[in-house]
PDB file of N, CA and C in Angstrom:
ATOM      1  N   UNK A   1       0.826  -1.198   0.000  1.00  0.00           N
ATOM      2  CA  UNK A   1       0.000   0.000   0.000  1.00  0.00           C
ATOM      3  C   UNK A   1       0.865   1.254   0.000  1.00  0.00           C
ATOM      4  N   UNK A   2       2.137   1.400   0.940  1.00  0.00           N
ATOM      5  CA  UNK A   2       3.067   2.467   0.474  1.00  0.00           C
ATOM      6  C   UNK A   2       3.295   2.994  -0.798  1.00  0.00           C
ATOM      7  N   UNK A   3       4.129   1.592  -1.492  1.00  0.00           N
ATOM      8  CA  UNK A   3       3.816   2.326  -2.524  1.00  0.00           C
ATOM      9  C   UNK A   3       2.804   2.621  -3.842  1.00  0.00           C
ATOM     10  N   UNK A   4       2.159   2.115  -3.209  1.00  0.00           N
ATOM     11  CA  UNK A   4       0.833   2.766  -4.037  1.00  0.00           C
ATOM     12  C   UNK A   4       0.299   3.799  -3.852  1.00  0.00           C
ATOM     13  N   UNK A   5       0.861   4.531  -2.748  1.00  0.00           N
ATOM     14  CA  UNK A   5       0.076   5.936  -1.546  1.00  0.00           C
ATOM     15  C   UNK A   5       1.474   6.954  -2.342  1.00  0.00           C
ATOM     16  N   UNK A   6       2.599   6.068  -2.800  1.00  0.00           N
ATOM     17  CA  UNK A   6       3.666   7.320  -3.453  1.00  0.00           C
ATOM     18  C   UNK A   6       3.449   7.557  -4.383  1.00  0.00           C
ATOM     19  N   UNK A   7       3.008   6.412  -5.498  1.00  0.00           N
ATOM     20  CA  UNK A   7       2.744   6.361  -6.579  1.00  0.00           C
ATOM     21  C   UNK A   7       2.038   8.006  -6.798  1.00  0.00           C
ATOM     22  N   UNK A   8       0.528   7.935  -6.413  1.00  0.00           N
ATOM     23  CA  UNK A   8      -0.127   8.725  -6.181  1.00  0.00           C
ATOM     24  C   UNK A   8      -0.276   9.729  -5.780  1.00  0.00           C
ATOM     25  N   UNK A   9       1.234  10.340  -4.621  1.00  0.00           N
ATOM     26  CA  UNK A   9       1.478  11.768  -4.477  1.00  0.00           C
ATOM     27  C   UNK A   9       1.990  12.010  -5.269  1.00  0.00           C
ATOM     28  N   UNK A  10       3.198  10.718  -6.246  1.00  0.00           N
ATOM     29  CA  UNK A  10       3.955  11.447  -7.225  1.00  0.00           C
ATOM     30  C   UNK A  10       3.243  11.794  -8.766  1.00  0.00           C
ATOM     31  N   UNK A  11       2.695  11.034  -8.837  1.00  0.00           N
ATOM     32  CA  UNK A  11       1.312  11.420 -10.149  1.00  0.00           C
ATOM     33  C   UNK A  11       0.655  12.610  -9.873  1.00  0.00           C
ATOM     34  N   UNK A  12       0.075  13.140  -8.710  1.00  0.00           N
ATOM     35  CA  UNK A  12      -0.513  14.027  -8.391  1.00  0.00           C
ATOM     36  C   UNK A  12       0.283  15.593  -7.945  1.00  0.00           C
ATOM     37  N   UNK A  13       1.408  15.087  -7.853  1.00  0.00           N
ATOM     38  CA  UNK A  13       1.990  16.319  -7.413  1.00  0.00           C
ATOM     39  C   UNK A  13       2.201  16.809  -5.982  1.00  0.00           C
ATOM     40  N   UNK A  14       1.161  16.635  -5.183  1.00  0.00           N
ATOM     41  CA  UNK A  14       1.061  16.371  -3.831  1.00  0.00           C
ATOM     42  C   UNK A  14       2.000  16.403  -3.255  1.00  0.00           C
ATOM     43  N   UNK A  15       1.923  17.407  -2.314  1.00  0.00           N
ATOM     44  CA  UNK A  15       3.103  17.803  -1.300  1.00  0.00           C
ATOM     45  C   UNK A  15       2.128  16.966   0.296  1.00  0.00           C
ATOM     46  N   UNK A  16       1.462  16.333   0.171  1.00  0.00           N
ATOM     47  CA  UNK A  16       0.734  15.439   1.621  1.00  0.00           C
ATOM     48  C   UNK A  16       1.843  14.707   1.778  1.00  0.00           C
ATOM     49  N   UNK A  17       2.138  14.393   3.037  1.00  0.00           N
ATOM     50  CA  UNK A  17       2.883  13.612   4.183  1.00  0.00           C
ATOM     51  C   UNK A  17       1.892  12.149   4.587  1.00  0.00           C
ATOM     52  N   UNK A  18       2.458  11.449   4.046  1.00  0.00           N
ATOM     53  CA  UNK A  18       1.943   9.996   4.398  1.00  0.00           C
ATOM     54  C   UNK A  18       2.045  10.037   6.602  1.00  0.00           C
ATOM     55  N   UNK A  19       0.960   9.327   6.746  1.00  0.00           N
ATOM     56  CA  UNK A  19       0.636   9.363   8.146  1.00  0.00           C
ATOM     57  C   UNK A  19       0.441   8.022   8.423  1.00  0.00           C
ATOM     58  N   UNK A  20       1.936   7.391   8.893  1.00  0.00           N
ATOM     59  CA  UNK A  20       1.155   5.979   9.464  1.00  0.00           C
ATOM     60  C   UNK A  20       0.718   5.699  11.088  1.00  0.00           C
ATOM     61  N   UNK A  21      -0.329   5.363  10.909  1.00  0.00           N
ATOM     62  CA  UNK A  21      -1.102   4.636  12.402  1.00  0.00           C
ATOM     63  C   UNK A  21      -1.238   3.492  13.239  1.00  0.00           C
ATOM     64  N   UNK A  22      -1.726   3.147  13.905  1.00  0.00           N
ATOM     65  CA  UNK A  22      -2.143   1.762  14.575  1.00  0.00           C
ATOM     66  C   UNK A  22      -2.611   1.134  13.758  1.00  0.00           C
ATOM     67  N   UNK A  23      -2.723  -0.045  13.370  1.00  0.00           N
ATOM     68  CA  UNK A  23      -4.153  -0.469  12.570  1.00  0.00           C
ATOM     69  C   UNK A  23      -5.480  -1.038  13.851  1.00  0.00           C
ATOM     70  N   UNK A  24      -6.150  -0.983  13.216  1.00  0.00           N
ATOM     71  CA  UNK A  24      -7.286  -1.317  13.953  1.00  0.00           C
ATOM     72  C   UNK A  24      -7.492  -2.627  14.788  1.00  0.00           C
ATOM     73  N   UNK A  25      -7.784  -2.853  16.075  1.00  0.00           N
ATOM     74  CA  UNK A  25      -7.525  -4.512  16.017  1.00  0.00           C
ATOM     75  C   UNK A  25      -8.137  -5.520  14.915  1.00  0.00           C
ATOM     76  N   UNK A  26      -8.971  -5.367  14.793  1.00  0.00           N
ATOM     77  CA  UNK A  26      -9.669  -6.072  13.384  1.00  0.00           C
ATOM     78  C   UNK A  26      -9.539  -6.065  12.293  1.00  0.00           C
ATOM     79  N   UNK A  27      -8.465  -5.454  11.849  1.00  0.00           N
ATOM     80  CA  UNK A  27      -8.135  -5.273  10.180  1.00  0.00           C
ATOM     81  C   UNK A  27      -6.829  -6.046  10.061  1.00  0.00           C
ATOM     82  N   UNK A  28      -7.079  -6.788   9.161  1.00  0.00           N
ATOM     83  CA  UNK A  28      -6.404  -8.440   8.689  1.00  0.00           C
ATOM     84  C   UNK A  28      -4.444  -7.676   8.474  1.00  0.00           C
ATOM     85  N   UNK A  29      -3.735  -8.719   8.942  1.00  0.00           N
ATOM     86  CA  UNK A  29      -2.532  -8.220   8.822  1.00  0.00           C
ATOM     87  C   UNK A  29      -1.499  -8.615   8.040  1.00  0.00           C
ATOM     88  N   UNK A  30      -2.529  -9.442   7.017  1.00  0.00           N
ATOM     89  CA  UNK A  30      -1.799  -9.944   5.446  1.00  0.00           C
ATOM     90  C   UNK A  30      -3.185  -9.787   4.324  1.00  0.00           C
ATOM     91  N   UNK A  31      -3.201  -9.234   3.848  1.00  0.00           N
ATOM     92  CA  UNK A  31      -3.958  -9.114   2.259  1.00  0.00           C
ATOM     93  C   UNK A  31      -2.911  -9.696   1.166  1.00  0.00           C
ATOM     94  N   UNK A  32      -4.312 -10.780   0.743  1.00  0.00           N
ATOM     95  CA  UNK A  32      -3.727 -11.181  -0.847  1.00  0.00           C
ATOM     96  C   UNK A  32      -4.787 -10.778  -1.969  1.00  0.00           C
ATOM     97  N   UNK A  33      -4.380  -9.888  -2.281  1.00  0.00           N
ATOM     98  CA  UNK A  33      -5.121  -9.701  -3.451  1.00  0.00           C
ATOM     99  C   UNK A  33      -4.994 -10.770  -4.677  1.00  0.00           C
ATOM    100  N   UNK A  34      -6.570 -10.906  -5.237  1.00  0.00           N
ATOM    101  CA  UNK A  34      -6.191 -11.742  -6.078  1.00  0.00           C
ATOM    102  C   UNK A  34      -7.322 -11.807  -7.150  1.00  0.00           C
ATOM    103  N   UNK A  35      -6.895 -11.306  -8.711  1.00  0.00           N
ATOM    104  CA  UNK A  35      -7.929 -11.443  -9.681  1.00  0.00           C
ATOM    105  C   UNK A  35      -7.926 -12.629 -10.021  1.00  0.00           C
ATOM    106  N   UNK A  36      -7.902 -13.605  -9.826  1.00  0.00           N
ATOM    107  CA  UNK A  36      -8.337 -15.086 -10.213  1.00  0.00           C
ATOM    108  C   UNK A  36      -9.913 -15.795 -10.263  1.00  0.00           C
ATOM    109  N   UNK A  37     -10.839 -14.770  -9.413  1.00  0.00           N
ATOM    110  CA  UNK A  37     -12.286 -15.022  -9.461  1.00  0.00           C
ATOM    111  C   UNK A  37     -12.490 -14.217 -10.458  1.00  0.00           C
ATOM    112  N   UNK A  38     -12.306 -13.448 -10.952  1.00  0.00           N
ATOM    113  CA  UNK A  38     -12.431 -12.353 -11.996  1.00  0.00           C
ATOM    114  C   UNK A  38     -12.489 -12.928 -13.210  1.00  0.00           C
ATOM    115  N   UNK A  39     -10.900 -13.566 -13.690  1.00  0.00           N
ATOM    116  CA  UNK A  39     -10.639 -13.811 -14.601  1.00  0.00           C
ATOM    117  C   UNK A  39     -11.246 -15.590 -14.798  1.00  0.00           C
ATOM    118  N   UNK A  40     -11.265 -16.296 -13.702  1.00  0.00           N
ATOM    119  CA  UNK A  40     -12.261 -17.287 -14.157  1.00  0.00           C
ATOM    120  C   UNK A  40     -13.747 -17.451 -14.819  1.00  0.00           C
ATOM    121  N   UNK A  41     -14.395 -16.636 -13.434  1.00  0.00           N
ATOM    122  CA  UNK A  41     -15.595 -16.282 -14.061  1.00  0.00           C
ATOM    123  C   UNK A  41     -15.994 -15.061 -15.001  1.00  0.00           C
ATOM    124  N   UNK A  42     -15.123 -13.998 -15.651  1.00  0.00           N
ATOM    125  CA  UNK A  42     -15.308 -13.337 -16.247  1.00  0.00           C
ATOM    126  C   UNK A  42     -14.506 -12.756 -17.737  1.00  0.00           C
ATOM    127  N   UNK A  43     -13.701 -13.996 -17.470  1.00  0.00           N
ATOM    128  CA  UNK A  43     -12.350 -13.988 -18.992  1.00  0.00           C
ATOM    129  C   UNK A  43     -11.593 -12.247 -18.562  1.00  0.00           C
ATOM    130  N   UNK A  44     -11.961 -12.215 -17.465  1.00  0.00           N
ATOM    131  CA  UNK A  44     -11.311 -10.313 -17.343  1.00  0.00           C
ATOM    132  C   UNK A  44      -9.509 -10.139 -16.862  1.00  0.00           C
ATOM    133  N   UNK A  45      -8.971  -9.789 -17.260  1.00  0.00           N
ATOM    134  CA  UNK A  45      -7.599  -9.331 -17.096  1.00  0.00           C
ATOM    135  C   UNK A  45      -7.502  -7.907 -17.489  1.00  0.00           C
ATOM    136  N   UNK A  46      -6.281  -7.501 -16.484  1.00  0.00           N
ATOM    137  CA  UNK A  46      -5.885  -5.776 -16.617  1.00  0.00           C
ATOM    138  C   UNK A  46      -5.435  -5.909 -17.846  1.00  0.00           C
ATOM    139  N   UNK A  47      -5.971  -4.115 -18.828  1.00  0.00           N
ATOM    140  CA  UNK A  47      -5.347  -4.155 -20.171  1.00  0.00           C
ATOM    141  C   UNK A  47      -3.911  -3.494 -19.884  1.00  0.00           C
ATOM    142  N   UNK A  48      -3.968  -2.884 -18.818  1.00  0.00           N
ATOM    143  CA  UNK A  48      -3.395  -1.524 -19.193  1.00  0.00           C
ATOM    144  C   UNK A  48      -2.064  -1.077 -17.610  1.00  0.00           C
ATOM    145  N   UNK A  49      -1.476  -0.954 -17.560  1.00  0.00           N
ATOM    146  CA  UNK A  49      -0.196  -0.604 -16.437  1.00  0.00           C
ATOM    147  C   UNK A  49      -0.904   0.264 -15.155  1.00  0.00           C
ATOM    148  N   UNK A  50      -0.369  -0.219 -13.895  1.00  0.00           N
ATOM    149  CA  UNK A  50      -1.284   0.796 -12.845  1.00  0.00           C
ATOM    150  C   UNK A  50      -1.026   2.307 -13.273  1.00  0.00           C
ATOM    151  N   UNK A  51      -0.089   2.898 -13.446  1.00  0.00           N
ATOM    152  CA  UNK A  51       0.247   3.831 -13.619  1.00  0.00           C
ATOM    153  C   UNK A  51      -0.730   4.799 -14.722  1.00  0.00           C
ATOM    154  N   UNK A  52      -0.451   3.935 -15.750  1.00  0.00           N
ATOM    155  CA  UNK A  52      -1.694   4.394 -17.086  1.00  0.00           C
ATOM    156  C   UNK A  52      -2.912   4.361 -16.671  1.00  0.00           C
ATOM    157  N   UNK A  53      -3.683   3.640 -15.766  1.00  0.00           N
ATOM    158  CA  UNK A  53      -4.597   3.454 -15.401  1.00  0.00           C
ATOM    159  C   UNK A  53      -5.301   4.574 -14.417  1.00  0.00           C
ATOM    160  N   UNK A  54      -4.022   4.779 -13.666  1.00  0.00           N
ATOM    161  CA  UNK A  54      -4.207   5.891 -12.001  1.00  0.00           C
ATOM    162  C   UNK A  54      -3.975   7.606 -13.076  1.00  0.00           C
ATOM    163  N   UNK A  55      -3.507   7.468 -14.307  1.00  0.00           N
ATOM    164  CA  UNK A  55      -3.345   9.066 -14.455  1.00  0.00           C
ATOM    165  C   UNK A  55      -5.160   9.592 -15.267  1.00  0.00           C
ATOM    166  N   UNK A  56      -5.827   8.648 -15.599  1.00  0.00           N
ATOM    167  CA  UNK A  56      -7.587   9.127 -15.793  1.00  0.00           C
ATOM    168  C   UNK A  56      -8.178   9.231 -14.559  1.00  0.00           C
ATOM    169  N   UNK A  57      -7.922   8.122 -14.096  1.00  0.00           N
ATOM    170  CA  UNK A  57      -8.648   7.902 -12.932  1.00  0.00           C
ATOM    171  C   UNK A  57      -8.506   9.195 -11.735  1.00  0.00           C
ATOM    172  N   UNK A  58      -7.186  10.263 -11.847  1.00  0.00           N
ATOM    173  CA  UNK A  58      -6.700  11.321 -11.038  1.00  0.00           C
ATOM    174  C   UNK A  58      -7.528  12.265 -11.894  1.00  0.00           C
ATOM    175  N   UNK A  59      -7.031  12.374 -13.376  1.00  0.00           N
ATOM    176  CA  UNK A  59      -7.687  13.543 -13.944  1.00  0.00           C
ATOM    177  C   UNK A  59      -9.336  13.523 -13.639  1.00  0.00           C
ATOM    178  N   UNK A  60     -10.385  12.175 -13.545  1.00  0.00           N
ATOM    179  CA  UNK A  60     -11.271  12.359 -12.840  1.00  0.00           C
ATOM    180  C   UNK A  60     -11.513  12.842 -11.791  1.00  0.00           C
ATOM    181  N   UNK A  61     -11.312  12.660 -11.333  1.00  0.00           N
ATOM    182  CA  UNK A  61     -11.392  13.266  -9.565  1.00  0.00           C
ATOM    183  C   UNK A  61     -10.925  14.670  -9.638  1.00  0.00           C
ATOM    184  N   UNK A  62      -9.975  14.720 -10.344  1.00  0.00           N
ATOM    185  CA  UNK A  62      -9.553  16.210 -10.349  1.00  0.00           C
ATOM    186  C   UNK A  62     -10.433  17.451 -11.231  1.00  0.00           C
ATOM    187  N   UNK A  63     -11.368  16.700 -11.773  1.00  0.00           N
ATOM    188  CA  UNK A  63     -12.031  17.395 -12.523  1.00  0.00           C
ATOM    189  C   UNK A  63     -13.344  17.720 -11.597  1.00  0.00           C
ATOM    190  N   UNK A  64     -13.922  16.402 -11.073  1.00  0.00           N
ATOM    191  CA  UNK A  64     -15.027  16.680 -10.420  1.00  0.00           C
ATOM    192  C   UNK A  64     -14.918  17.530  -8.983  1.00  0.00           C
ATOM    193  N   UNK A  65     -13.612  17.544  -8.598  1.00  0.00           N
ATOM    194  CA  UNK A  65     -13.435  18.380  -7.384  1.00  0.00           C
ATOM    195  C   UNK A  65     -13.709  19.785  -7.408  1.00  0.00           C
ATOM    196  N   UNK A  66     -13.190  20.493  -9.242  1.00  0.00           N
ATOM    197  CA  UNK A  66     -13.170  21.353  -9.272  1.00  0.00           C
ATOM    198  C   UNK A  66     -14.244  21.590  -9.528  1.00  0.00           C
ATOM    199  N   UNK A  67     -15.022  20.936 -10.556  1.00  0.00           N
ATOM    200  CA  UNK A  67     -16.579  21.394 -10.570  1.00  0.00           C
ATOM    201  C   UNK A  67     -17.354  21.614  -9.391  1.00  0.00           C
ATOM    202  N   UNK A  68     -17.155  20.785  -7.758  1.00  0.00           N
ATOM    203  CA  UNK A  68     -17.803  21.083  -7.372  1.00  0.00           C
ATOM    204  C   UNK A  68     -17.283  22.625  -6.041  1.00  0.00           C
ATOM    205  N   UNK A  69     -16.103  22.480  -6.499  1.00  0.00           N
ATOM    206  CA  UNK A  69     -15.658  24.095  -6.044  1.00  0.00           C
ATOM    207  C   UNK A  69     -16.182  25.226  -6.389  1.00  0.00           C
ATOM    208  N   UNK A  70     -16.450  24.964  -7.627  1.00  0.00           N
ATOM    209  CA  UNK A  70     -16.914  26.030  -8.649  1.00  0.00           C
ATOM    210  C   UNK A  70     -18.992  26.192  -7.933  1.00  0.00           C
ATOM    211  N   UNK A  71     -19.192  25.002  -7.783  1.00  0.00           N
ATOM    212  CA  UNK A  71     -20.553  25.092  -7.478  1.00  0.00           C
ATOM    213  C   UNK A  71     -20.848  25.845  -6.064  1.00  0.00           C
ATOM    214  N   UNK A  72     -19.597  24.915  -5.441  1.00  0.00           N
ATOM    215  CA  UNK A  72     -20.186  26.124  -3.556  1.00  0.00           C
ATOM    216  C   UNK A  72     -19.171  26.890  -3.261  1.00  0.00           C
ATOM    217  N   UNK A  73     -18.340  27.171  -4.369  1.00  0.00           N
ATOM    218  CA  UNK A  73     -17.891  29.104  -4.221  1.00  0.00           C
ATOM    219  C   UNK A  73     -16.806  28.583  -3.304  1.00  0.00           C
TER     220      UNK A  73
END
């Protein structure tokens, strides 16, 4: 998750300071991610590089933020 949290200041530009915490007692202390239900039941695989993927996915957000700046002034 680090670097996926750098990835993302460095795509974005972002001068934010990563803040690490406790974790919660209940939040699992190994994640495996895994598209294998995906791609069984859905023939689905990534087309495209995280990176290529995270720079629409920013310009979204970055678009709708501003629209709604623009809306409440």
């Amino acid at each position: 998750m680090i670097a996926l949290d750098e990835t993302i200041l460095e795509l974005t530009g972002s001068r934010s300071a990563l803040v690490h915490e406790a974790l919660p007692q209940d939040d699992p202390r190994q994640r495996k991610p895994d598209i294998g239900l995906a791609r069984a039941r859905l023939g689905w695989e990534p087309t495209m590089a995280l990176r290529d993927g995270l720079k629409p996915t920013i310009g979204y957000f970055d678009a709708l933020l501003r629209r709604s700046q623009a809306v409440c002034g």
